[in-house]
PDB file of N, CA and C in Angstrom:
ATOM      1  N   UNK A   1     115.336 125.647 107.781  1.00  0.00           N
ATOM      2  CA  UNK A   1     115.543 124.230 107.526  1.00  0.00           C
ATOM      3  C   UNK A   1     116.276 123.594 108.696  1.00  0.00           C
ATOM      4  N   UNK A   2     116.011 122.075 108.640  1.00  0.00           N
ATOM      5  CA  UNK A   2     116.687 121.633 110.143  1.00  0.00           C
ATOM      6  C   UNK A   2     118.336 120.949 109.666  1.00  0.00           C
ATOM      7  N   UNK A   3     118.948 121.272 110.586  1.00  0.00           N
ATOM      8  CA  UNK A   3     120.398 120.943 110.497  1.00  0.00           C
ATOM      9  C   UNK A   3     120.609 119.396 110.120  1.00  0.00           C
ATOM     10  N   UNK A   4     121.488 118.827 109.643  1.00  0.00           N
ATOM     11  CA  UNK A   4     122.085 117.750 109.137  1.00  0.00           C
ATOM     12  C   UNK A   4     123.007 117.698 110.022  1.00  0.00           C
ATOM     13  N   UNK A   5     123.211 116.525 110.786  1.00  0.00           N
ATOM     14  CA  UNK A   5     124.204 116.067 111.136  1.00  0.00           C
ATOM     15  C   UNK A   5     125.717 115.905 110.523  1.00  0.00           C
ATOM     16  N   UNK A   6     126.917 115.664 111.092  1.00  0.00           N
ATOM     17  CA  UNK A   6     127.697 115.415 110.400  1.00  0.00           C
ATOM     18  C   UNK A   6     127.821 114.146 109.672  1.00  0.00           C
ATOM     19  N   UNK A   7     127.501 113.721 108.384  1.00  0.00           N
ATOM     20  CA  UNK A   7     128.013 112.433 107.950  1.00  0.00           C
ATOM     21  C   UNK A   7     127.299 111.634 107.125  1.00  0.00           C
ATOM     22  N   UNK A   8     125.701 112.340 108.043  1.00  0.00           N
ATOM     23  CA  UNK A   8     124.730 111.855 107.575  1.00  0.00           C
ATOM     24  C   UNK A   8     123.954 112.440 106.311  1.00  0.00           C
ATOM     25  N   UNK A   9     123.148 111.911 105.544  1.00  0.00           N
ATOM     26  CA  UNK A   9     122.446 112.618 104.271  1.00  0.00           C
ATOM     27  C   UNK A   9     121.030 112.490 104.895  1.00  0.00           C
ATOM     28  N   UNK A  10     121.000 113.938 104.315  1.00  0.00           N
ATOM     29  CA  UNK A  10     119.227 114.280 104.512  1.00  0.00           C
ATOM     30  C   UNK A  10     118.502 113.393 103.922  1.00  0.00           C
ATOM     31  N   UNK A  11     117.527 113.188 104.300  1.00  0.00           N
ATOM     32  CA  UNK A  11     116.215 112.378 103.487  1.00  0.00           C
ATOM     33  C   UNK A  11     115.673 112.979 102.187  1.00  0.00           C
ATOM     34  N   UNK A  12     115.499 112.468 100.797  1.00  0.00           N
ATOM     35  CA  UNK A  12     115.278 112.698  99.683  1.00  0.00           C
ATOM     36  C   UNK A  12     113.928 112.566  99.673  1.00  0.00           C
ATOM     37  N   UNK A  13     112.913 112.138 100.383  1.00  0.00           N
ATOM     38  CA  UNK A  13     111.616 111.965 100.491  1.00  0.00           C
ATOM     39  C   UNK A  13     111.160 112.576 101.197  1.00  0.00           C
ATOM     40  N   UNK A  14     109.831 112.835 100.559  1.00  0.00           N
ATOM     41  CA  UNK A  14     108.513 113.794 100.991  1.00  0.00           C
ATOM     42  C   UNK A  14     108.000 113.287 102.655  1.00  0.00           C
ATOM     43  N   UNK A  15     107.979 114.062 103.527  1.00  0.00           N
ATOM     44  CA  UNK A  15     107.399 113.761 104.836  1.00  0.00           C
ATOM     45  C   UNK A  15     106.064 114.461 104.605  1.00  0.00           C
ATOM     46  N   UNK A  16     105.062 113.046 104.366  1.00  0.00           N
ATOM     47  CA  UNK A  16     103.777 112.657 104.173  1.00  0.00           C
ATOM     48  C   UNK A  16     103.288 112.173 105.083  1.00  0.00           C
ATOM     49  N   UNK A  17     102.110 113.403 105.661  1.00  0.00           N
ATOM     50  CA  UNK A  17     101.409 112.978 107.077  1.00  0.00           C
ATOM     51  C   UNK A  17     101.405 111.366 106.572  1.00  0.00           C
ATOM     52  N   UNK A  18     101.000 110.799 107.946  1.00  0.00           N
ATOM     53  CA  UNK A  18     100.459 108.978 107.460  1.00  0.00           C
ATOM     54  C   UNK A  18      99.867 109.066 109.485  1.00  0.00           C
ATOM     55  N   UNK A  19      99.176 107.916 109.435  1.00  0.00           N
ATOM     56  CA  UNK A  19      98.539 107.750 111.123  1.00  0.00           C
ATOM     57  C   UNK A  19     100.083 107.213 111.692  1.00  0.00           C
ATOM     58  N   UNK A  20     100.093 107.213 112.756  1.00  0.00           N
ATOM     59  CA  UNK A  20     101.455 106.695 113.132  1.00  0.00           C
ATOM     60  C   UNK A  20     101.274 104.823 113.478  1.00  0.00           C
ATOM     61  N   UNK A  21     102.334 104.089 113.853  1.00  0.00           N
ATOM     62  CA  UNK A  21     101.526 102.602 113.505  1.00  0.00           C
ATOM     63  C   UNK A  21     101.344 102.483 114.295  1.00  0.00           C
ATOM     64  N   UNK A  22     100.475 101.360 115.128  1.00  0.00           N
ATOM     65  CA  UNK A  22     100.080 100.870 115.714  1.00  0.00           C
ATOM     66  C   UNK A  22      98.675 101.638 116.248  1.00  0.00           C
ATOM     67  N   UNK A  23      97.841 102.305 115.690  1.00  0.00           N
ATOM     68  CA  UNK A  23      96.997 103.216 115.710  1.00  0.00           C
ATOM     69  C   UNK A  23      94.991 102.565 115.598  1.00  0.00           C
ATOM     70  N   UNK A  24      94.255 102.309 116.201  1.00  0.00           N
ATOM     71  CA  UNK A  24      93.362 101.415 116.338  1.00  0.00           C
ATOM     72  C   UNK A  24      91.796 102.516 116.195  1.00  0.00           C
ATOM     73  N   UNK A  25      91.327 102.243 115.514  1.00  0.00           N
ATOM     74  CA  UNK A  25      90.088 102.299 114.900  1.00  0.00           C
ATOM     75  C   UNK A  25      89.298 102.109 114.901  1.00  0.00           C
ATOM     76  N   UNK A  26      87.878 102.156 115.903  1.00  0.00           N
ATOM     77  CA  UNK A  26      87.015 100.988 115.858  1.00  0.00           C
ATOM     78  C   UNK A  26      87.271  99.598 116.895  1.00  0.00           C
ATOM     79  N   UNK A  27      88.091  99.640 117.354  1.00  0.00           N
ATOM     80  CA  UNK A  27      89.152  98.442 117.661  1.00  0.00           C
ATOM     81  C   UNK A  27      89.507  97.617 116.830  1.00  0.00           C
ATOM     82  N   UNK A  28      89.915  97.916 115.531  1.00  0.00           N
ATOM     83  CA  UNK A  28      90.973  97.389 114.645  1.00  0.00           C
ATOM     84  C   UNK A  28      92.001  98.305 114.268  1.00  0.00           C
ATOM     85  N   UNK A  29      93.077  97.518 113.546  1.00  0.00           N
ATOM     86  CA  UNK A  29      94.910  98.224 113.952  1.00  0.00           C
ATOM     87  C   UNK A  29      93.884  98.607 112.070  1.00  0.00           C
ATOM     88  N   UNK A  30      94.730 100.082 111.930  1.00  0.00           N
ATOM     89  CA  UNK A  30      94.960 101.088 110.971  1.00  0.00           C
ATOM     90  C   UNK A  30      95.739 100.335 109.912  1.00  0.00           C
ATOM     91  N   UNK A  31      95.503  99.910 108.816  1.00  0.00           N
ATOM     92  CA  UNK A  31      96.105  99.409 107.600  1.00  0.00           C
ATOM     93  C   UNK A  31      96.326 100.664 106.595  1.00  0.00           C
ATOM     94  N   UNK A  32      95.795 101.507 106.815  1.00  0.00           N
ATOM     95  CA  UNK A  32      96.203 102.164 105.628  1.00  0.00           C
ATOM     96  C   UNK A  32      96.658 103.862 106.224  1.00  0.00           C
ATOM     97  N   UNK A  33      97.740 103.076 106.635  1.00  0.00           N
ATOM     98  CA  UNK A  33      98.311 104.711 107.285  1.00  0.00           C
ATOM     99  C   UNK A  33      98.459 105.479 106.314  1.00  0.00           C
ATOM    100  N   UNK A  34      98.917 105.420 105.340  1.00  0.00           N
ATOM    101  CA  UNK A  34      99.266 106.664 104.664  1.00  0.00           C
ATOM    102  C   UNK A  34      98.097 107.149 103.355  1.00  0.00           C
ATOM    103  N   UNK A  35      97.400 106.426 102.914  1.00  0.00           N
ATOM    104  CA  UNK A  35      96.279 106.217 102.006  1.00  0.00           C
ATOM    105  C   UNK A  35      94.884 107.091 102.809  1.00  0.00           C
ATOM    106  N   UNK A  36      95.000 106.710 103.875  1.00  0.00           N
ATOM    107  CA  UNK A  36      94.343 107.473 104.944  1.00  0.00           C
ATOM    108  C   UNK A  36      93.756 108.985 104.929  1.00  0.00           C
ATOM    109  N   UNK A  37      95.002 109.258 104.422  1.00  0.00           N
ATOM    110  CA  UNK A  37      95.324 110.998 104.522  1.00  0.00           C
ATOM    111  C   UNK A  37      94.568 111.710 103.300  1.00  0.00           C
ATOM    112  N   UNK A  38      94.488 110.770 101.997  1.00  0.00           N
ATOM    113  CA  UNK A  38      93.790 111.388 100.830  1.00  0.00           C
ATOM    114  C   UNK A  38      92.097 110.848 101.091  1.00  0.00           C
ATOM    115  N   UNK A  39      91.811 109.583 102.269  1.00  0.00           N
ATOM    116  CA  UNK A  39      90.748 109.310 101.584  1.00  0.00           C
ATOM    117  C   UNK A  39      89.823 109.423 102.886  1.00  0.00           C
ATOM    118  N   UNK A  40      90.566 110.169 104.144  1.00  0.00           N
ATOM    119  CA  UNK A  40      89.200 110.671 105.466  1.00  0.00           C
ATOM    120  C   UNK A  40      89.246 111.845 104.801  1.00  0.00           C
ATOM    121  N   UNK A  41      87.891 112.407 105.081  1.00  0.00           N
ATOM    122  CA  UNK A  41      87.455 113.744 105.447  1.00  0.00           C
ATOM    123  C   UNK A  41      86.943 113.992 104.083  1.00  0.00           C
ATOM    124  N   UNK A  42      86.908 115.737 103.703  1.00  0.00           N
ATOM    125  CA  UNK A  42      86.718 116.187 102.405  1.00  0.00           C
ATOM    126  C   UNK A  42      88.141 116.672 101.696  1.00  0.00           C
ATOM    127  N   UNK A  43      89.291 117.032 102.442  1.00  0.00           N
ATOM    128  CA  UNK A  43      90.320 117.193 102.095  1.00  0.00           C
ATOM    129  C   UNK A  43      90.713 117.232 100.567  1.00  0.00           C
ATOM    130  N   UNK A  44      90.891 115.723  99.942  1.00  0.00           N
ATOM    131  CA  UNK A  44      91.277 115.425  98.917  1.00  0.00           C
ATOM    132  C   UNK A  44      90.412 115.024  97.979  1.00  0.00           C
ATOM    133  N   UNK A  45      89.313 115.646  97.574  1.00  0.00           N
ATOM    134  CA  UNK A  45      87.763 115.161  96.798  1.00  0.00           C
ATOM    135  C   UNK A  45      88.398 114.200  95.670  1.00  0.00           C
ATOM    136  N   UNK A  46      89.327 114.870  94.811  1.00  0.00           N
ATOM    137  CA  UNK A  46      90.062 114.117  93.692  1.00  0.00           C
ATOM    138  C   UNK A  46      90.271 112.823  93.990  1.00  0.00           C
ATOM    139  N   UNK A  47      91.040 112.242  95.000  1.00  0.00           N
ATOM    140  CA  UNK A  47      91.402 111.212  95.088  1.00  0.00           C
ATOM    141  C   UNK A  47      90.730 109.867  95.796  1.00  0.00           C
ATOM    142  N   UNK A  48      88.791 110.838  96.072  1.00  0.00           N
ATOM    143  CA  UNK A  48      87.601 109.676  96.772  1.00  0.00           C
ATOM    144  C   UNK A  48      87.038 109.948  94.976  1.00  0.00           C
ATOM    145  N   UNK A  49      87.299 110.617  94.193  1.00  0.00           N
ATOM    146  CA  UNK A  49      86.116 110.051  93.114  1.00  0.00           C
ATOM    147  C   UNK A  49      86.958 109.542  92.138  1.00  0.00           C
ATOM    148  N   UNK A  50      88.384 109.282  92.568  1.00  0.00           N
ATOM    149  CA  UNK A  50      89.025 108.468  91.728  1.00  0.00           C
ATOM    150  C   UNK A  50      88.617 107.209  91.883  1.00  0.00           C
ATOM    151  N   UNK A  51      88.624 106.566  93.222  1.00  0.00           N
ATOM    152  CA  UNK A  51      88.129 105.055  93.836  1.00  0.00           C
ATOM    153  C   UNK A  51      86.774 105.152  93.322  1.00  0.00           C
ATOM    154  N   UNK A  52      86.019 106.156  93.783  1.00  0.00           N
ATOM    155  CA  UNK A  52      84.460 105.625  93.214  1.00  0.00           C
ATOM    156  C   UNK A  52      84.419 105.445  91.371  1.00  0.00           C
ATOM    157  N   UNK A  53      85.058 105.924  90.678  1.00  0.00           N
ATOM    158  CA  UNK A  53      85.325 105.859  89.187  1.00  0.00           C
ATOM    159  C   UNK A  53      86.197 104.457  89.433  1.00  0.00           C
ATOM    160  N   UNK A  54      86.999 103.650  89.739  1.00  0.00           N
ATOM    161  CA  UNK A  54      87.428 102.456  89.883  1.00  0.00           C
ATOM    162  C   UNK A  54      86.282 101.305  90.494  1.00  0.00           C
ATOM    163  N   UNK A  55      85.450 101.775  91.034  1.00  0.00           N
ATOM    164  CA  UNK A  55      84.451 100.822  91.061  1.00  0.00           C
ATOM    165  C   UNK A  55      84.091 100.126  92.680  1.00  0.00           C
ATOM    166  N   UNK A  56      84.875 101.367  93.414  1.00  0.00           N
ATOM    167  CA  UNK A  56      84.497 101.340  94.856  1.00  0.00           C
ATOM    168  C   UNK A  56      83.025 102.446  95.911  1.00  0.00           C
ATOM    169  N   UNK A  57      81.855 101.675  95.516  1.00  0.00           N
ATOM    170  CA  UNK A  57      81.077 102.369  95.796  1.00  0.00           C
ATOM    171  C   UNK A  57      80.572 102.489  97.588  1.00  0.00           C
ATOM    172  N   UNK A  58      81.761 101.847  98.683  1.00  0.00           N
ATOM    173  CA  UNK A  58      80.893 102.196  99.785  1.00  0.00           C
ATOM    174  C   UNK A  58      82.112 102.713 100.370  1.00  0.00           C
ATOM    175  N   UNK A  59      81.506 104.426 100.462  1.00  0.00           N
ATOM    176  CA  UNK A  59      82.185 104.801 101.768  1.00  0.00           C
ATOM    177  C   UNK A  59      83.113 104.360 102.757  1.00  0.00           C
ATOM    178  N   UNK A  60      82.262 103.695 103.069  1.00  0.00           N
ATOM    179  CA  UNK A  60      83.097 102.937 104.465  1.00  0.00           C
ATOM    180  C   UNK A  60      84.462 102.378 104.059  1.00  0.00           C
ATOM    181  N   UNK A  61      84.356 101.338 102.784  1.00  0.00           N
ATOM    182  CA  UNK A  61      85.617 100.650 102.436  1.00  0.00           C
ATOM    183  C   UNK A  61      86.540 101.829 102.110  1.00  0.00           C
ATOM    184  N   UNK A  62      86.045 102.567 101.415  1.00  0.00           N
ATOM    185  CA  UNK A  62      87.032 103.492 100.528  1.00  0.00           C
ATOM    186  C   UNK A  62      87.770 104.847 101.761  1.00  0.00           C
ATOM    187  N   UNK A  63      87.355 105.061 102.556  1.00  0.00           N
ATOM    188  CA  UNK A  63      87.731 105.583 103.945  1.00  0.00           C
ATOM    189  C   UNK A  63      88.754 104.399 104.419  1.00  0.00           C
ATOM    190  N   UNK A  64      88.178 103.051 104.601  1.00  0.00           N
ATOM    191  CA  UNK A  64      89.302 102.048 105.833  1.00  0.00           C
ATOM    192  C   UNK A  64      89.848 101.211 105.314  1.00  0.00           C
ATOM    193  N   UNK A  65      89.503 100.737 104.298  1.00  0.00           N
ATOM    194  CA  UNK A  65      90.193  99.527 103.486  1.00  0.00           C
ATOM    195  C   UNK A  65      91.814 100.075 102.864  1.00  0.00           C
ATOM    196  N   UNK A  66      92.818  99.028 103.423  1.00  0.00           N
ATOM    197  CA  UNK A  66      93.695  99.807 102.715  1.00  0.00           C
ATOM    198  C   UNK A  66      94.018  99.148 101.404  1.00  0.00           C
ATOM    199  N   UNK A  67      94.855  99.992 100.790  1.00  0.00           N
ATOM    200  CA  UNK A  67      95.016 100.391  99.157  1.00  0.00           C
ATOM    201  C   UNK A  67      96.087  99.921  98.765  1.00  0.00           C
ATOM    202  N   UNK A  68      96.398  98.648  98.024  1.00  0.00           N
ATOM    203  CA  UNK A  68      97.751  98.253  97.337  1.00  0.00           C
ATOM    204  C   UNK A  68      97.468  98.098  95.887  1.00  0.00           C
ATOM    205  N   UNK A  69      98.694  98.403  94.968  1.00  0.00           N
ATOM    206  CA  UNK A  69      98.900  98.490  93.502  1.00  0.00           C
ATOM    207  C   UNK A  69      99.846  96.774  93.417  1.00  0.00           C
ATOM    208  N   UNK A  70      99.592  96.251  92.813  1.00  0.00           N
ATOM    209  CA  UNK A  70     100.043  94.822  92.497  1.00  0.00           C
ATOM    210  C   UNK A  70     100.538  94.906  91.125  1.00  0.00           C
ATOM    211  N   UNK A  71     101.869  94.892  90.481  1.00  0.00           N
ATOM    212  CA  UNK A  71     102.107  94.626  89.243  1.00  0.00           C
ATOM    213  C   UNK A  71     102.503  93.642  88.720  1.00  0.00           C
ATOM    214  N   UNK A  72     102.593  92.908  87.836  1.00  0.00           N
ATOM    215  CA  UNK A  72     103.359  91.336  87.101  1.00  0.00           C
ATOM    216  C   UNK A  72     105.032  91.938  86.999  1.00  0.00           C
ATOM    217  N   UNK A  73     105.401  91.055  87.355  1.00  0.00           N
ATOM    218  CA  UNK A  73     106.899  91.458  87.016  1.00  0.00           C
ATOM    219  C   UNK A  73     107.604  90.488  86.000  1.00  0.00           C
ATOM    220  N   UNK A  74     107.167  89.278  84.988  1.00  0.00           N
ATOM    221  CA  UNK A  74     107.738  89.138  84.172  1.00  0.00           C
ATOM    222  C   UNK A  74     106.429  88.144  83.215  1.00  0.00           C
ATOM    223  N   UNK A  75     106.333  88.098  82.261  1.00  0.00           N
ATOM    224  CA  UNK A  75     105.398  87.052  81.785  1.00  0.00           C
ATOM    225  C   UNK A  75     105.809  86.154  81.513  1.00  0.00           C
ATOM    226  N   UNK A  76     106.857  85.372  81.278  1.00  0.00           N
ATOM    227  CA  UNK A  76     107.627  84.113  81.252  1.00  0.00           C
ATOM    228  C   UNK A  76     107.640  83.368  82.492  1.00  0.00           C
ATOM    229  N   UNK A  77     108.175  84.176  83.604  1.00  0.00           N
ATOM    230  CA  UNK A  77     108.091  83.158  84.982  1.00  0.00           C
ATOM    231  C   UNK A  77     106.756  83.451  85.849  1.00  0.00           C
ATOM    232  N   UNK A  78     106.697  82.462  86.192  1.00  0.00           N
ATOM    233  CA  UNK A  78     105.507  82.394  87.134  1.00  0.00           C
ATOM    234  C   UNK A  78     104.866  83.772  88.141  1.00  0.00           C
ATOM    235  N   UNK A  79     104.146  84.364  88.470  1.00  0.00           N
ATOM    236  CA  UNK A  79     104.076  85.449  88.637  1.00  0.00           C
ATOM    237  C   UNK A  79     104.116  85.375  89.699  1.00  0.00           C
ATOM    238  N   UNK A  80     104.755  86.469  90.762  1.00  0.00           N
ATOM    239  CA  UNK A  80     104.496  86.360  92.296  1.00  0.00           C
ATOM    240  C   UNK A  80     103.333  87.741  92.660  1.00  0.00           C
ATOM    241  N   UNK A  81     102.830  88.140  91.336  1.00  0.00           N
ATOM    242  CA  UNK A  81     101.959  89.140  91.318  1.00  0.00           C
ATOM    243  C   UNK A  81     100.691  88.615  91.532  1.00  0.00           C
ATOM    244  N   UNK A  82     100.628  87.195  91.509  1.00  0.00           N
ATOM    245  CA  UNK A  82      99.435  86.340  91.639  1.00  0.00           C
ATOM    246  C   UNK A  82      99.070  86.125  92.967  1.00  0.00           C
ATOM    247  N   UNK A  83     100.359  85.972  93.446  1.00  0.00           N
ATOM    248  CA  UNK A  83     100.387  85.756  95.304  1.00  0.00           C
ATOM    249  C   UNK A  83      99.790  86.990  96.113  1.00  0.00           C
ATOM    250  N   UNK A  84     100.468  88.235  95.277  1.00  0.00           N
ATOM    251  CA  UNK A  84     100.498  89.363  96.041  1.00  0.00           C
ATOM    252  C   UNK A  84      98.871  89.304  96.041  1.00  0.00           C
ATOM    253  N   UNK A  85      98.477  89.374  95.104  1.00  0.00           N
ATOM    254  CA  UNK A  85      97.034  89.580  94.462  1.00  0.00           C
ATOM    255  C   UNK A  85      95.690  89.071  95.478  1.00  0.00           C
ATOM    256  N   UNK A  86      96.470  87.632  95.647  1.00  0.00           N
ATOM    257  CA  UNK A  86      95.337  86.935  96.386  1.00  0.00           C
ATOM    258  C   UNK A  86      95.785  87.466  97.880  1.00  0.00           C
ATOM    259  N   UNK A  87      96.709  87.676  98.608  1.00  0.00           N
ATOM    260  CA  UNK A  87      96.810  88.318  99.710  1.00  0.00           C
ATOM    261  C   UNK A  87      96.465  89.223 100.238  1.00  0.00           C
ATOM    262  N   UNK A  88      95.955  90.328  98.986  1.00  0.00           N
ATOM    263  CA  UNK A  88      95.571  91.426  99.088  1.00  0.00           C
ATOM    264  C   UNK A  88      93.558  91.206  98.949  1.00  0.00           C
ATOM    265  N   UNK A  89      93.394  89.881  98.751  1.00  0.00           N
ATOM    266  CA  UNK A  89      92.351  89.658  98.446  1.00  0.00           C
ATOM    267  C   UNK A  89      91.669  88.777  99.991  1.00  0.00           C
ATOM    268  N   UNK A  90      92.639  88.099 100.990  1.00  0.00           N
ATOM    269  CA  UNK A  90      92.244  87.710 102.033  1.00  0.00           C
ATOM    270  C   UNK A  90      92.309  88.913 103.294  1.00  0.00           C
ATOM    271  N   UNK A  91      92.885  89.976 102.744  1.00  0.00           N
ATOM    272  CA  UNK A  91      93.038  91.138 104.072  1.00  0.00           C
ATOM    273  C   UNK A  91      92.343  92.065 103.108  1.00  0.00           C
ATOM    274  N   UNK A  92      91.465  91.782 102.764  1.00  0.00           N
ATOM    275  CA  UNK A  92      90.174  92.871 101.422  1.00  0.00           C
ATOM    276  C   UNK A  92      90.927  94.209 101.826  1.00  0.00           C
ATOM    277  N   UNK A  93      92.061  94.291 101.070  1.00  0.00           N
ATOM    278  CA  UNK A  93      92.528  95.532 100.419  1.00  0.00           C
ATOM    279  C   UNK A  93      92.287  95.672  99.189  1.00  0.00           C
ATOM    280  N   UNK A  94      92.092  96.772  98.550  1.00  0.00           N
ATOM    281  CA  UNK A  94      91.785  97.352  97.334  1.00  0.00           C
ATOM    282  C   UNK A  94      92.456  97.655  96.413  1.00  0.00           C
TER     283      UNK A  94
END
């Protein structure tokens, strides 16, 4: 295991390959660095026929498009889950 500094606390989180940023594709910048990792190659089969069972049938998107979860956070006030929603809907993330 690697040494800890004095003072400092180790990291409690999983070091999960991801592309590193600024990383270009095609000649477009990498949006889905870390989503990436389950959904190139054959690697992670589980987690490409999860998207195709959600209703993502082309390859291509489900490989490059990146992947955000949007939740409501209260039903009384106005939702900013609506914002997120449509933002995620002008940069066609999934």
């Amino acid at each position: 295991m690697s040494q800890v500094a004095p003072g400092k606390e180790k990291s409690r989180f999983l070091a999960f390959r991801h592309v590193p940023y600024g990383t270009m594709r095609n000649g477009k910048l990498v949006l889905n660095r870390y989503s990436s990792v389950l959904t190139q190659g054959y690697e992670f089969p589980g987690a490409q026929a999860m998207l195709y069972a959600a209703g993502i049938e082309s390859p291509e998107q489900m490989r490059n498009a990146p992947q955000v979860g949007v939740a409501s956070l209260s039903q009384s006030a106005p939702s900013p889950g609506g914002e997120a929603g449509d933002g995620c809907d002008t940069m066609q993330a999934l």
